[in-house]
PDB file of N, CA and C in Angstrom:
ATOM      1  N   UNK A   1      -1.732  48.064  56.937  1.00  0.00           N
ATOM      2  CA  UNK A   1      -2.510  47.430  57.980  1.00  0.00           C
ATOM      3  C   UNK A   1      -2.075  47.880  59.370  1.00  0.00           C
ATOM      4  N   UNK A   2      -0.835  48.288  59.629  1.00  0.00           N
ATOM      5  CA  UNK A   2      -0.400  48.947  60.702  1.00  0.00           C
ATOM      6  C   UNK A   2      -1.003  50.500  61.582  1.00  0.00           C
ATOM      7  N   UNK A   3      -2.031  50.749  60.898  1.00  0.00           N
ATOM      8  CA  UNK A   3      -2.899  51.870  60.713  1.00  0.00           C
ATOM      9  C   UNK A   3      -3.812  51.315  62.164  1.00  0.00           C
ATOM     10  N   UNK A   4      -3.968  50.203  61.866  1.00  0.00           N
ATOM     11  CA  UNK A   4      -5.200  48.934  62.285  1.00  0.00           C
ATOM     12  C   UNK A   4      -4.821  49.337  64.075  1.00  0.00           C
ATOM     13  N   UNK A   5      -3.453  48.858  64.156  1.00  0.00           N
ATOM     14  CA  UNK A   5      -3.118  48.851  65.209  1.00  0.00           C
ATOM     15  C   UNK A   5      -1.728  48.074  64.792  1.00  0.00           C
ATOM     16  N   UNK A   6      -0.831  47.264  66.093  1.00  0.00           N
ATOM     17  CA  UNK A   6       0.287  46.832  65.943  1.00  0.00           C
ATOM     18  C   UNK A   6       0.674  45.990  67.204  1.00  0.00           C
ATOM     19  N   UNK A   7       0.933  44.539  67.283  1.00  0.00           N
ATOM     20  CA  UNK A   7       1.340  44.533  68.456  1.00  0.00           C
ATOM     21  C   UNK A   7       2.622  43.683  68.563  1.00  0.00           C
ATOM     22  N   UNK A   8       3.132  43.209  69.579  1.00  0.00           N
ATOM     23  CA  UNK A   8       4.628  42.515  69.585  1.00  0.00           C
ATOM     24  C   UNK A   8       4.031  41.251  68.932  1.00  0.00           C
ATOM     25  N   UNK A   9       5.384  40.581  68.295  1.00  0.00           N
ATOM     26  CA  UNK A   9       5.696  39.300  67.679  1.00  0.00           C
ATOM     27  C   UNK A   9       5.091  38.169  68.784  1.00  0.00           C
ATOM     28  N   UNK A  10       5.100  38.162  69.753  1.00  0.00           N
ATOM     29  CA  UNK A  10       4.941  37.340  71.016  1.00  0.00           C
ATOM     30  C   UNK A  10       2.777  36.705  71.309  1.00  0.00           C
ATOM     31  N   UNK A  11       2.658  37.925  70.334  1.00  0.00           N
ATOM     32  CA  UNK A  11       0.974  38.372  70.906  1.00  0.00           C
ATOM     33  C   UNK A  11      -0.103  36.665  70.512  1.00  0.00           C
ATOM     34  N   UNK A  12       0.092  36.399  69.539  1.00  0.00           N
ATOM     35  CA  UNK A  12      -0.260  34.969  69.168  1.00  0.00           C
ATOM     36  C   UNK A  12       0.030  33.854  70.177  1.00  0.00           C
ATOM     37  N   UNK A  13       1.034  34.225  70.498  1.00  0.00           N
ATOM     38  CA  UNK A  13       1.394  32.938  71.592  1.00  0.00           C
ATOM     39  C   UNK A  13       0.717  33.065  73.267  1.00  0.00           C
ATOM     40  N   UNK A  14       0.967  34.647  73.700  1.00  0.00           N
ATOM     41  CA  UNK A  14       0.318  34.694  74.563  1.00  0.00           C
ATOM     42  C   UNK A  14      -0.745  35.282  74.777  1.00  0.00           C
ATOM     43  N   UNK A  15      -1.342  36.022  73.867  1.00  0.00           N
ATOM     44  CA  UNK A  15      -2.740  36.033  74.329  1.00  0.00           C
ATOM     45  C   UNK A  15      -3.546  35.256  73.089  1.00  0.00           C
ATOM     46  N   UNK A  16      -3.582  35.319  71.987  1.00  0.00           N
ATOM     47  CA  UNK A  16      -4.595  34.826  70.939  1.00  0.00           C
ATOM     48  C   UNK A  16      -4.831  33.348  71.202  1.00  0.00           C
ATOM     49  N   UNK A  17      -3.787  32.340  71.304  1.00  0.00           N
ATOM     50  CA  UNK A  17      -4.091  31.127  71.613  1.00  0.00           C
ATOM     51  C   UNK A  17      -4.606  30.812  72.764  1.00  0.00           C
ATOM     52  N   UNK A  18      -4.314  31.536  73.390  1.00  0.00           N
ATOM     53  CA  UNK A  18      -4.706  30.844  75.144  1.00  0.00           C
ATOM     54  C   UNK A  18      -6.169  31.223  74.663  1.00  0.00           C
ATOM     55  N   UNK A  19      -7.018  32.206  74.466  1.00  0.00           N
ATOM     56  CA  UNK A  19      -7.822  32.957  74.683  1.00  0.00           C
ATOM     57  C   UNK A  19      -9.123  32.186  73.566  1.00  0.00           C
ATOM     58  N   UNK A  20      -8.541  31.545  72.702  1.00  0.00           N
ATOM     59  CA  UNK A  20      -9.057  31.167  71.129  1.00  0.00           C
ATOM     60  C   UNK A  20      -9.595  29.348  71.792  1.00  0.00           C
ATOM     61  N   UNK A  21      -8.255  28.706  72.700  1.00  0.00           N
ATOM     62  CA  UNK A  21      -8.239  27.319  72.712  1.00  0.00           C
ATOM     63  C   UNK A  21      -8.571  27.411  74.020  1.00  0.00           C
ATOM     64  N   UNK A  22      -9.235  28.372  75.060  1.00  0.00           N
ATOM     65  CA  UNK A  22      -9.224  28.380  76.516  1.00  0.00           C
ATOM     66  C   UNK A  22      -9.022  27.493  77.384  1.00  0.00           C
ATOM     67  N   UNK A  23      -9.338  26.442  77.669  1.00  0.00           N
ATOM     68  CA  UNK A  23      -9.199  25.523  78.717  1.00  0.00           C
ATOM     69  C   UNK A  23      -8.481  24.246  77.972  1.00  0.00           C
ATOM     70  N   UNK A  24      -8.598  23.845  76.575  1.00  0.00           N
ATOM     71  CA  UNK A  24      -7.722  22.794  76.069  1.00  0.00           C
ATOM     72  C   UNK A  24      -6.593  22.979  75.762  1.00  0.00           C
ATOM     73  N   UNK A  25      -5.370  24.396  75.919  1.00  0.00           N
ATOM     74  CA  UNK A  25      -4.211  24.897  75.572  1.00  0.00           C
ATOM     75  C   UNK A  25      -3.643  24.222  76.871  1.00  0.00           C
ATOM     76  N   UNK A  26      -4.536  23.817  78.028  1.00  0.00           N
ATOM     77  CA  UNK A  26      -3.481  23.158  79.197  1.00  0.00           C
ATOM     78  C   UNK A  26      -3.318  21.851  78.394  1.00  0.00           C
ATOM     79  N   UNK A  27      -3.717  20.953  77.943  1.00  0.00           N
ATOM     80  CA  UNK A  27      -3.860  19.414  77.423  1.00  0.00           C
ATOM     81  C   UNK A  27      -2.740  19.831  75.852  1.00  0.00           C
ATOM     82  N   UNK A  28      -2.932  20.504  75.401  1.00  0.00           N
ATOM     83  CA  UNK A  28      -2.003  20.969  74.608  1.00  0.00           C
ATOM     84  C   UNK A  28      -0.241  20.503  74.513  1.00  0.00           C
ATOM     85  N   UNK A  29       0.173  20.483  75.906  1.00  0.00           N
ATOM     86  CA  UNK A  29       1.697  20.175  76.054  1.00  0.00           C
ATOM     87  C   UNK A  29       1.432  18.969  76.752  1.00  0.00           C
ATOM     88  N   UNK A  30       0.660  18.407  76.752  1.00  0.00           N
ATOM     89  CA  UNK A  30       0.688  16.600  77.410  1.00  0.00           C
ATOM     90  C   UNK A  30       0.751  16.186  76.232  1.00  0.00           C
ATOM     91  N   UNK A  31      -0.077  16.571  74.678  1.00  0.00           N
ATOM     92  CA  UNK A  31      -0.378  16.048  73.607  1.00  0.00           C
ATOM     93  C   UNK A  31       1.446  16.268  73.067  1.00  0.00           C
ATOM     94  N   UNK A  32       1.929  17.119  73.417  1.00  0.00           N
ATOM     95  CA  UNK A  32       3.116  17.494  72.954  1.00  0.00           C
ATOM     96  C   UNK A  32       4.296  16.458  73.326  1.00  0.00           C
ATOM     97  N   UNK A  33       3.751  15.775  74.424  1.00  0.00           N
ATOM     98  CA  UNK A  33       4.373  15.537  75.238  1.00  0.00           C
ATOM     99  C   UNK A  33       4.780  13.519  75.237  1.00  0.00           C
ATOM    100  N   UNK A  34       3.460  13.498  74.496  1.00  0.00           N
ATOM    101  CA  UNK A  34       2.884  11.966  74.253  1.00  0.00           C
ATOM    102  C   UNK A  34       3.027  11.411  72.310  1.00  0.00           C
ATOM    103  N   UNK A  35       2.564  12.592  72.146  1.00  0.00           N
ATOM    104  CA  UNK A  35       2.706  12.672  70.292  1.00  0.00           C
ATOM    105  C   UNK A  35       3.362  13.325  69.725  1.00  0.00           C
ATOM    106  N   UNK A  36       4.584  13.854  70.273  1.00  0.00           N
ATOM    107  CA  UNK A  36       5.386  15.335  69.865  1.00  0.00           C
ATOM    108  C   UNK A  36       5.716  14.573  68.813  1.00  0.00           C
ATOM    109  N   UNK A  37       6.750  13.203  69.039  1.00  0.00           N
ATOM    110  CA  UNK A  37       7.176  12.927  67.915  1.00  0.00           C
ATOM    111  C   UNK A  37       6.445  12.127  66.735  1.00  0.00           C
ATOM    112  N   UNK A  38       5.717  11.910  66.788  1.00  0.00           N
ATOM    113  CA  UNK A  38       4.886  11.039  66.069  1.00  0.00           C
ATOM    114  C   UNK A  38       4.020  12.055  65.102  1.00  0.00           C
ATOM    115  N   UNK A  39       3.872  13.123  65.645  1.00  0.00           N
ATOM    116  CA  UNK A  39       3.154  14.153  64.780  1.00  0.00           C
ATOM    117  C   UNK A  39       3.610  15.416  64.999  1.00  0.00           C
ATOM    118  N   UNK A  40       5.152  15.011  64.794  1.00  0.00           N
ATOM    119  CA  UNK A  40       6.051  16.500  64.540  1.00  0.00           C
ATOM    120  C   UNK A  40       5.594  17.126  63.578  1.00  0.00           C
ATOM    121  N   UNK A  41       5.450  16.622  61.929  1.00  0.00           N
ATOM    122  CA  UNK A  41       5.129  17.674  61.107  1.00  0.00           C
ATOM    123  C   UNK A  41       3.454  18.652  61.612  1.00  0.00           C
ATOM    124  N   UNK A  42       3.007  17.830  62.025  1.00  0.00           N
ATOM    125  CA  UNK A  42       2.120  18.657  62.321  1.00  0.00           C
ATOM    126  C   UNK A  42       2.392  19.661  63.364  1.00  0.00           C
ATOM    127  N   UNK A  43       3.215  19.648  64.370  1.00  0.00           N
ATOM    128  CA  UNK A  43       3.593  20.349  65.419  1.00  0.00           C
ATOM    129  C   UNK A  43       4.625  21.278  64.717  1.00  0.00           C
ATOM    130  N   UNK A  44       5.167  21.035  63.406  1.00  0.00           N
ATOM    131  CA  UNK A  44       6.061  21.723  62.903  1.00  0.00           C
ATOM    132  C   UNK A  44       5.116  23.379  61.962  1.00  0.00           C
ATOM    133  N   UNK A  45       3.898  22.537  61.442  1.00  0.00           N
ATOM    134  CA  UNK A  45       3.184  23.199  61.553  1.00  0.00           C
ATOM    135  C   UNK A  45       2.523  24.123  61.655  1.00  0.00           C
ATOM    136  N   UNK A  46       2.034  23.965  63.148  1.00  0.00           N
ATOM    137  CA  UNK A  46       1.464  24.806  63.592  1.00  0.00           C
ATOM    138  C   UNK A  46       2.825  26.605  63.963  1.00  0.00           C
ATOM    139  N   UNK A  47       3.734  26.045  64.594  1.00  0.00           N
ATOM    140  CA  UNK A  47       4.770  26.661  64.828  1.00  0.00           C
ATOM    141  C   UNK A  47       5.520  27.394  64.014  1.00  0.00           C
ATOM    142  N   UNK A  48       5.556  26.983  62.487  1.00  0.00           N
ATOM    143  CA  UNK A  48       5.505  27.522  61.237  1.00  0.00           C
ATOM    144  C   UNK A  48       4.969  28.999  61.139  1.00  0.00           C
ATOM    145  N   UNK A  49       3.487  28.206  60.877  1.00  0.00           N
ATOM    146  CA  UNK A  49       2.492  28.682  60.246  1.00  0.00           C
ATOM    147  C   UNK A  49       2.143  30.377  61.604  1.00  0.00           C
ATOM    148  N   UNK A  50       2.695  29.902  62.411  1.00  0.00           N
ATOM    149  CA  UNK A  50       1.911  31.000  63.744  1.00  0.00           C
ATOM    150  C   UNK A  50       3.282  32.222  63.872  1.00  0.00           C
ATOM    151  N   UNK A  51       4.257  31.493  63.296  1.00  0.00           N
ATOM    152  CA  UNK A  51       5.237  32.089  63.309  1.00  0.00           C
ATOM    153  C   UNK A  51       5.617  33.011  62.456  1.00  0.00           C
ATOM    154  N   UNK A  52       5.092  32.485  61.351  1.00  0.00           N
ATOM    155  CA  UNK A  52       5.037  33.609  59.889  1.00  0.00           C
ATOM    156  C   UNK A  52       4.160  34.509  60.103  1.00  0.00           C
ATOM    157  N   UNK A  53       2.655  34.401  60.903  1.00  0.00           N
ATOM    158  CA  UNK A  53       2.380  35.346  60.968  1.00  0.00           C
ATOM    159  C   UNK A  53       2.997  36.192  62.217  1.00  0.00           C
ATOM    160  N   UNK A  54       3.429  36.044  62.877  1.00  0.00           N
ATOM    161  CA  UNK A  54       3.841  36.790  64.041  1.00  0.00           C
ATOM    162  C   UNK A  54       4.863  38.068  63.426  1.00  0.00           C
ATOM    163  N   UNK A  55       5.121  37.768  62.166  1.00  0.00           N
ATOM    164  CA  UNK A  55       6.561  38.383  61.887  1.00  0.00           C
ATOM    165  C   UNK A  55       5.662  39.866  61.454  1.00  0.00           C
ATOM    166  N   UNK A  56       4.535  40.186  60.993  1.00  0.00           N
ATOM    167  CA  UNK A  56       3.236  41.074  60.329  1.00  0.00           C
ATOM    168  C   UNK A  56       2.907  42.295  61.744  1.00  0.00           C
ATOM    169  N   UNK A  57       3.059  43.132  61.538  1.00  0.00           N
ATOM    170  CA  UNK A  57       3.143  44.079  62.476  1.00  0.00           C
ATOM    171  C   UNK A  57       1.151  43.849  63.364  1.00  0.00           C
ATOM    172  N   UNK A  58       0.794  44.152  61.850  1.00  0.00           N
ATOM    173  CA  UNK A  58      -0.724  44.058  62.406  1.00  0.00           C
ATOM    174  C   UNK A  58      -1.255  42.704  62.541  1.00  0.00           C
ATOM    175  N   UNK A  59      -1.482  42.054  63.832  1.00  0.00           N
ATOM    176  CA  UNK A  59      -2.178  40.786  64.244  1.00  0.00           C
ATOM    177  C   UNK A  59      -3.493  40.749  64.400  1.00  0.00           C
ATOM    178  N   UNK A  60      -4.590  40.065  63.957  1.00  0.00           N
ATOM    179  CA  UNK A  60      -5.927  39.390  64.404  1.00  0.00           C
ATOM    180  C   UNK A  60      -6.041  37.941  64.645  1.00  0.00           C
ATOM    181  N   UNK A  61      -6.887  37.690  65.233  1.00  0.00           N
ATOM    182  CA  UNK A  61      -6.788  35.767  65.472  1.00  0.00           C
ATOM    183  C   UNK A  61      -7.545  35.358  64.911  1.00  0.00           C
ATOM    184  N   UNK A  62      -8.056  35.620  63.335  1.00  0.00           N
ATOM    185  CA  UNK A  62      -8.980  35.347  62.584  1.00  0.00           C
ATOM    186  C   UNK A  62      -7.757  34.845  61.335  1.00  0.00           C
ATOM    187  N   UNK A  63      -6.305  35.613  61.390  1.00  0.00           N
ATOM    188  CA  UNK A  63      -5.574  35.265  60.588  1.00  0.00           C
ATOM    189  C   UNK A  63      -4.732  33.642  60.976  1.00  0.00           C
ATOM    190  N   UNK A  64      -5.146  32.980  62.056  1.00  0.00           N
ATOM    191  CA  UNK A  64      -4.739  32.076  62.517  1.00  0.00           C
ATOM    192  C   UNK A  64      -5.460  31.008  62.732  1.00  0.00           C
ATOM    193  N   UNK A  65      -7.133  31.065  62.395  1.00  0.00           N
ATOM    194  CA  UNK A  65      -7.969  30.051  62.823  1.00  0.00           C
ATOM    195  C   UNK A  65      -7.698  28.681  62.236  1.00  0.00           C
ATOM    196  N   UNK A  66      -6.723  28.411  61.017  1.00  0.00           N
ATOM    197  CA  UNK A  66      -6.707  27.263  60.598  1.00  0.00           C
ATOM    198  C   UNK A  66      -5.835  26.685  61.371  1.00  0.00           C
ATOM    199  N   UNK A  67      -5.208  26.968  62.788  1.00  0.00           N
ATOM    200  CA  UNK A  67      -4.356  26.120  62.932  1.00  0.00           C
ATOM    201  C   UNK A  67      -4.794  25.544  64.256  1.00  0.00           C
ATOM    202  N   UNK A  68      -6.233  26.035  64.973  1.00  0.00           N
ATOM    203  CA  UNK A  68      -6.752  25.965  65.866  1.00  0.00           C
ATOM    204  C   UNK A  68      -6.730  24.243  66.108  1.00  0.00           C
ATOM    205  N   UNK A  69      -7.780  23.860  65.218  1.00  0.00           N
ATOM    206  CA  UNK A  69      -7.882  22.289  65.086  1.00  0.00           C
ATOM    207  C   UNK A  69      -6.573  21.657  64.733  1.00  0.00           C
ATOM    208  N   UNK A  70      -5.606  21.747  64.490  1.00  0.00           N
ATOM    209  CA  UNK A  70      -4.435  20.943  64.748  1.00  0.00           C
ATOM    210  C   UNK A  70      -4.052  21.538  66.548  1.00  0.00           C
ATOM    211  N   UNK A  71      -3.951  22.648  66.887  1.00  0.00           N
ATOM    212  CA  UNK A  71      -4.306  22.556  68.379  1.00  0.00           C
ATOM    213  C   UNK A  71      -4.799  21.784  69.307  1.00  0.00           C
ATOM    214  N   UNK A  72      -6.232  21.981  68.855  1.00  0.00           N
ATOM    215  CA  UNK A  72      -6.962  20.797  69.607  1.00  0.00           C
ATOM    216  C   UNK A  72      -7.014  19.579  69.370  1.00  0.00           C
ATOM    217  N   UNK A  73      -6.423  19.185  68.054  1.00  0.00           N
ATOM    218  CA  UNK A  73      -5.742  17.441  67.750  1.00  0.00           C
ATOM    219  C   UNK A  73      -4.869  17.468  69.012  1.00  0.00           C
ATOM    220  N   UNK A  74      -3.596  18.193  69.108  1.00  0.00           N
ATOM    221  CA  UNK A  74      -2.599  17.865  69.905  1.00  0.00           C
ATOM    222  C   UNK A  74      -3.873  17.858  71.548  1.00  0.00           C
ATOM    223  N   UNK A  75      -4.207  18.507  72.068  1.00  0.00           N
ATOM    224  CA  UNK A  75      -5.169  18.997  73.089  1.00  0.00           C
ATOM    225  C   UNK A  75      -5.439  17.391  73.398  1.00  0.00           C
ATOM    226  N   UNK A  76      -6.266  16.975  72.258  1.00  0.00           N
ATOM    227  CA  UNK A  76      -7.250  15.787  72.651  1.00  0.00           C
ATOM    228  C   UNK A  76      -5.951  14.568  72.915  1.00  0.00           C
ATOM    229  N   UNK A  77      -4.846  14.722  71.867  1.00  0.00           N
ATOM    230  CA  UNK A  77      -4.041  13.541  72.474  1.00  0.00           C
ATOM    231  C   UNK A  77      -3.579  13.564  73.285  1.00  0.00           C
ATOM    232  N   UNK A  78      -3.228  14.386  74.599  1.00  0.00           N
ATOM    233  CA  UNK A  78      -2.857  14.898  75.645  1.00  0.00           C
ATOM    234  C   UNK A  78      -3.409  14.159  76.765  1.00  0.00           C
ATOM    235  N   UNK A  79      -5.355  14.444  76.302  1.00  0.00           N
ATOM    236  CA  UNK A  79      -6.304  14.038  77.221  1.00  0.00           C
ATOM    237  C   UNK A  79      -5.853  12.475  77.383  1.00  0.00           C
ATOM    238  N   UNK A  80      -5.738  12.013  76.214  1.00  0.00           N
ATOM    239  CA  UNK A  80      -6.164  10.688  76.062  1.00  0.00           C
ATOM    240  C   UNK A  80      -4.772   9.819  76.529  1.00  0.00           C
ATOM    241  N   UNK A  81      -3.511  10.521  76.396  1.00  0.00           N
ATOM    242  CA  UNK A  81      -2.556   9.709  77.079  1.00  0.00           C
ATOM    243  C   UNK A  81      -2.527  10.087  78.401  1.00  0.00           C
ATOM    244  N   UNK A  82      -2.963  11.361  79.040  1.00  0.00           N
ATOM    245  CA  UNK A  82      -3.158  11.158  80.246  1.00  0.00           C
ATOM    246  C   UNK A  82      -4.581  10.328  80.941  1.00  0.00           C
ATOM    247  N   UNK A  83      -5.082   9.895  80.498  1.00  0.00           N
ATOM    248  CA  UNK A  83      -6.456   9.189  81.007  1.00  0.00           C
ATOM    249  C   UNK A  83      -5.390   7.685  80.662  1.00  0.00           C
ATOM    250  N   UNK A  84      -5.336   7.267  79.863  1.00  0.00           N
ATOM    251  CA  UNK A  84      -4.169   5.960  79.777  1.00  0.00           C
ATOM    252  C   UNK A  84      -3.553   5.256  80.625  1.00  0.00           C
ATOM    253  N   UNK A  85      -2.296   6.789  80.907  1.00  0.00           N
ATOM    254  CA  UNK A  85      -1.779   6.292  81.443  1.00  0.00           C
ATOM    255  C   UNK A  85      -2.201   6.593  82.809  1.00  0.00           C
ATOM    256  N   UNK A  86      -3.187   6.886  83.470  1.00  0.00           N
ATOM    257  CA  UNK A  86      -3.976   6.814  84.951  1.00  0.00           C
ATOM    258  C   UNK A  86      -4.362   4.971  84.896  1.00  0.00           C
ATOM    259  N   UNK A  87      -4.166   3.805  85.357  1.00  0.00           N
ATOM    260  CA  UNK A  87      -4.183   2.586  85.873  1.00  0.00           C
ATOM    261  C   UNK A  87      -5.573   2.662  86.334  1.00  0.00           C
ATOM    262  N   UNK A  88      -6.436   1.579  86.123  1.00  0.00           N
ATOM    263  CA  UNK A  88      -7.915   1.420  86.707  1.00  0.00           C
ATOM    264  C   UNK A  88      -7.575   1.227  88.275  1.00  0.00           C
ATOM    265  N   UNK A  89      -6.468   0.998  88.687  1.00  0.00           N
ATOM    266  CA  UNK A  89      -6.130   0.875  90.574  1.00  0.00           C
ATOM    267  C   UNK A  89      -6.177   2.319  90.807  1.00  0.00           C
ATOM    268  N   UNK A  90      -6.031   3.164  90.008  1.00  0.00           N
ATOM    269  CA  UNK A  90      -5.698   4.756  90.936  1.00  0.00           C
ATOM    270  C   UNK A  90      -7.644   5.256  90.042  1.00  0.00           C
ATOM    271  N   UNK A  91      -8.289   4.728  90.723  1.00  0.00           N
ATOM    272  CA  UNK A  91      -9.880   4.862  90.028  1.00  0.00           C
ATOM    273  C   UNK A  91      -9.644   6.580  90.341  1.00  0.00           C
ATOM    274  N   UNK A  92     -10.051   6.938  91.807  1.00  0.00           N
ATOM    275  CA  UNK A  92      -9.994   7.988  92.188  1.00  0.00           C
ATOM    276  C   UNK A  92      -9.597   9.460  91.357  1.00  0.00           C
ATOM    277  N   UNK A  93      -8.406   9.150  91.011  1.00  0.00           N
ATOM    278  CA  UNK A  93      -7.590  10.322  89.943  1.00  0.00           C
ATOM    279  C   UNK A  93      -7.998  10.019  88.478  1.00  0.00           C
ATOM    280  N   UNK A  94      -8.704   9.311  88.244  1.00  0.00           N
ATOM    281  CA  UNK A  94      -9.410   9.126  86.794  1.00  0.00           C
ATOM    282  C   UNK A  94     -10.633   9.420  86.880  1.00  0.00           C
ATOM    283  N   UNK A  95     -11.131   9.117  88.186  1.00  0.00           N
ATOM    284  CA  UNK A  95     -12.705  10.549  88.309  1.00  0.00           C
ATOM    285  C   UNK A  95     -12.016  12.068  88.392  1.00  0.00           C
ATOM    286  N   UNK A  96     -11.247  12.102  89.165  1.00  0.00           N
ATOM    287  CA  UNK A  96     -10.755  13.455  88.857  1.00  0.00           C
ATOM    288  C   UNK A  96     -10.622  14.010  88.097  1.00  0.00           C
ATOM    289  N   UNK A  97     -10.076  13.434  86.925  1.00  0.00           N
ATOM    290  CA  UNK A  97      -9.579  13.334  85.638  1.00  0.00           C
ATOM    291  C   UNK A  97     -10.875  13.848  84.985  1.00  0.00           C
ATOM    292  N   UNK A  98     -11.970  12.627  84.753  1.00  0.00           N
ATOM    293  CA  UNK A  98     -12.892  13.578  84.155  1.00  0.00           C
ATOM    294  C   UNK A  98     -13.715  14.230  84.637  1.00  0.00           C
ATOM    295  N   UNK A  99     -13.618  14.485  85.690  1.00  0.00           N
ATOM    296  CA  UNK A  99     -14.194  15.661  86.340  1.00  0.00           C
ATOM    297  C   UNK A  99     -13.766  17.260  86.278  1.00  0.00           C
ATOM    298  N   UNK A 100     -12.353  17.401  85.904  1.00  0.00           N
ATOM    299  CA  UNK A 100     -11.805  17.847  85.288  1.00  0.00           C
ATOM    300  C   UNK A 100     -12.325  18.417  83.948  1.00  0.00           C
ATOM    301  N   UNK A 101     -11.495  17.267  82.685  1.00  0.00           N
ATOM    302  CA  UNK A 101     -12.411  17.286  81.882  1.00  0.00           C
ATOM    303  C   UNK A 101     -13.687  18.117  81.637  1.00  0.00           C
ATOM    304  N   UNK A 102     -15.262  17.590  82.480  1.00  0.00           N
ATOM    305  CA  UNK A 102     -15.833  18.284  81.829  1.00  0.00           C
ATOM    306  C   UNK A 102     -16.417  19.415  82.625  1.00  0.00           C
ATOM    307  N   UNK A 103     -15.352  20.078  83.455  1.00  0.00           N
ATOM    308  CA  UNK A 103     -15.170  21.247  83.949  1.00  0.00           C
ATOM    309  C   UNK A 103     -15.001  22.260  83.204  1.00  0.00           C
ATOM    310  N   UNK A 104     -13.555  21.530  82.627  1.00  0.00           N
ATOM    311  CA  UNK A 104     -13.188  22.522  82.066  1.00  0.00           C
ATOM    312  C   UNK A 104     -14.076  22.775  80.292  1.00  0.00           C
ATOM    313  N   UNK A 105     -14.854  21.893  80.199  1.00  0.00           N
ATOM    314  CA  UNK A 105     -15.625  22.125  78.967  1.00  0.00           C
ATOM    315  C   UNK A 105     -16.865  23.144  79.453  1.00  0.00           C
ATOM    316  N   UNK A 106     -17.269  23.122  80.426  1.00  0.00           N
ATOM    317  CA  UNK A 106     -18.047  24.067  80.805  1.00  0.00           C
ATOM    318  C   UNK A 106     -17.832  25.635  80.818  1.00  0.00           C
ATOM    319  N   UNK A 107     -16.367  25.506  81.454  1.00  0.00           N
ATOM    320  CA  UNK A 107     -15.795  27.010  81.610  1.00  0.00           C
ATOM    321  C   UNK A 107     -15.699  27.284  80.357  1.00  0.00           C
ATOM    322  N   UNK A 108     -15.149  26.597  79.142  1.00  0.00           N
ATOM    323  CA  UNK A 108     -15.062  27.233  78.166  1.00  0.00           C
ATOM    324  C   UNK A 108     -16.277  27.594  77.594  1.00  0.00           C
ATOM    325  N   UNK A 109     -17.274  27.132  77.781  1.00  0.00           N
ATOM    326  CA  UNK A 109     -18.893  27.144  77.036  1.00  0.00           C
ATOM    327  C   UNK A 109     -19.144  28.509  77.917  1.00  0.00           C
ATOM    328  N   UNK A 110     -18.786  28.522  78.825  1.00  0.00           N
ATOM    329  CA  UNK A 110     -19.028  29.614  79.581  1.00  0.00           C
ATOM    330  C   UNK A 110     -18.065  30.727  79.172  1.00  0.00           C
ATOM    331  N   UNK A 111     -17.179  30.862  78.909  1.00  0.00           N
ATOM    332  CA  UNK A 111     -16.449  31.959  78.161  1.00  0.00           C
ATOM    333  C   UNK A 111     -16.777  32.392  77.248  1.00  0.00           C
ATOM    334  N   UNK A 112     -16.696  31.180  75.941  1.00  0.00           N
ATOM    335  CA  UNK A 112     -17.404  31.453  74.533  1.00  0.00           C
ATOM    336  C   UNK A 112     -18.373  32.537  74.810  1.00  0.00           C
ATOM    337  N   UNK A 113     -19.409  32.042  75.879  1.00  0.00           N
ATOM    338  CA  UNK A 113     -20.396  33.194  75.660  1.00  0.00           C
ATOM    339  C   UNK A 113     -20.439  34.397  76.472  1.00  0.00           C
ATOM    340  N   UNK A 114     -19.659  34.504  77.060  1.00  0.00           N
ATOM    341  CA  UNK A 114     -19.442  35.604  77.501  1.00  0.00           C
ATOM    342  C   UNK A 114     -18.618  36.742  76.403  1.00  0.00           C
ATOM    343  N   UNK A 115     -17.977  36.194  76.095  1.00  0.00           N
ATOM    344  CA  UNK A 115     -16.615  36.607  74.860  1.00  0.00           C
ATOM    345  C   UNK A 115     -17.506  37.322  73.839  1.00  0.00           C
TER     346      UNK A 115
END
């Protein structure tokens, strides 16, 4: 498969995921951050699973799609403890918040199709 092409061990982490989970890989380490421990095995996981392949000279991000949606599990719990913990007194930064939000769902709809 090295025929294919070849790239560093690193390539999954920095370009395939960012590029795969675009705008929810930021919400990603809040989810990490709020549920790390509560859904370590799953965080164990993903980190595993991305890791074994990293070790394979030849990479595609088609060999990684099952771990996307445990991604965006962590992603969405991220959202949701940061919207939480924003207080209905700080209104302001919780419009921000989802303004945000569905910004950044746009940009990605907008990537997807560009991509």
């Amino acid at each position: 498969s090295s025929e294919w092409g070849t790239s560093p061990w690193y390539w999954y982490y920095i370009n395939a995921i960012p590029k795969a989970t675009t705008t929810s890989v930021l919400f990603f380490f809040f989810g990490i951050y709020y549920k790390g421990f509560q859904l370590r095995w799953v965080l164990f996981t993903i980190i595993f699973f991305v890791s074994a392949f990293s070790f394979l000279p030849h990479k595609e991000l088609r060999f990684i799609f099952y771990v996307l949606p445990l991604i965006n599990l962590f992603a969405a719990c991220g959202f949701v403890g940061l919207w939480k913990t924003l207080t209905p007194r700080l209104r302001f930064e919780r419009q921000q918040l989802k303004h945000y939000f569905f910004t950044t769902i746009k940009i990605g709809m907008i990537l997807t199709l560009i991509a």
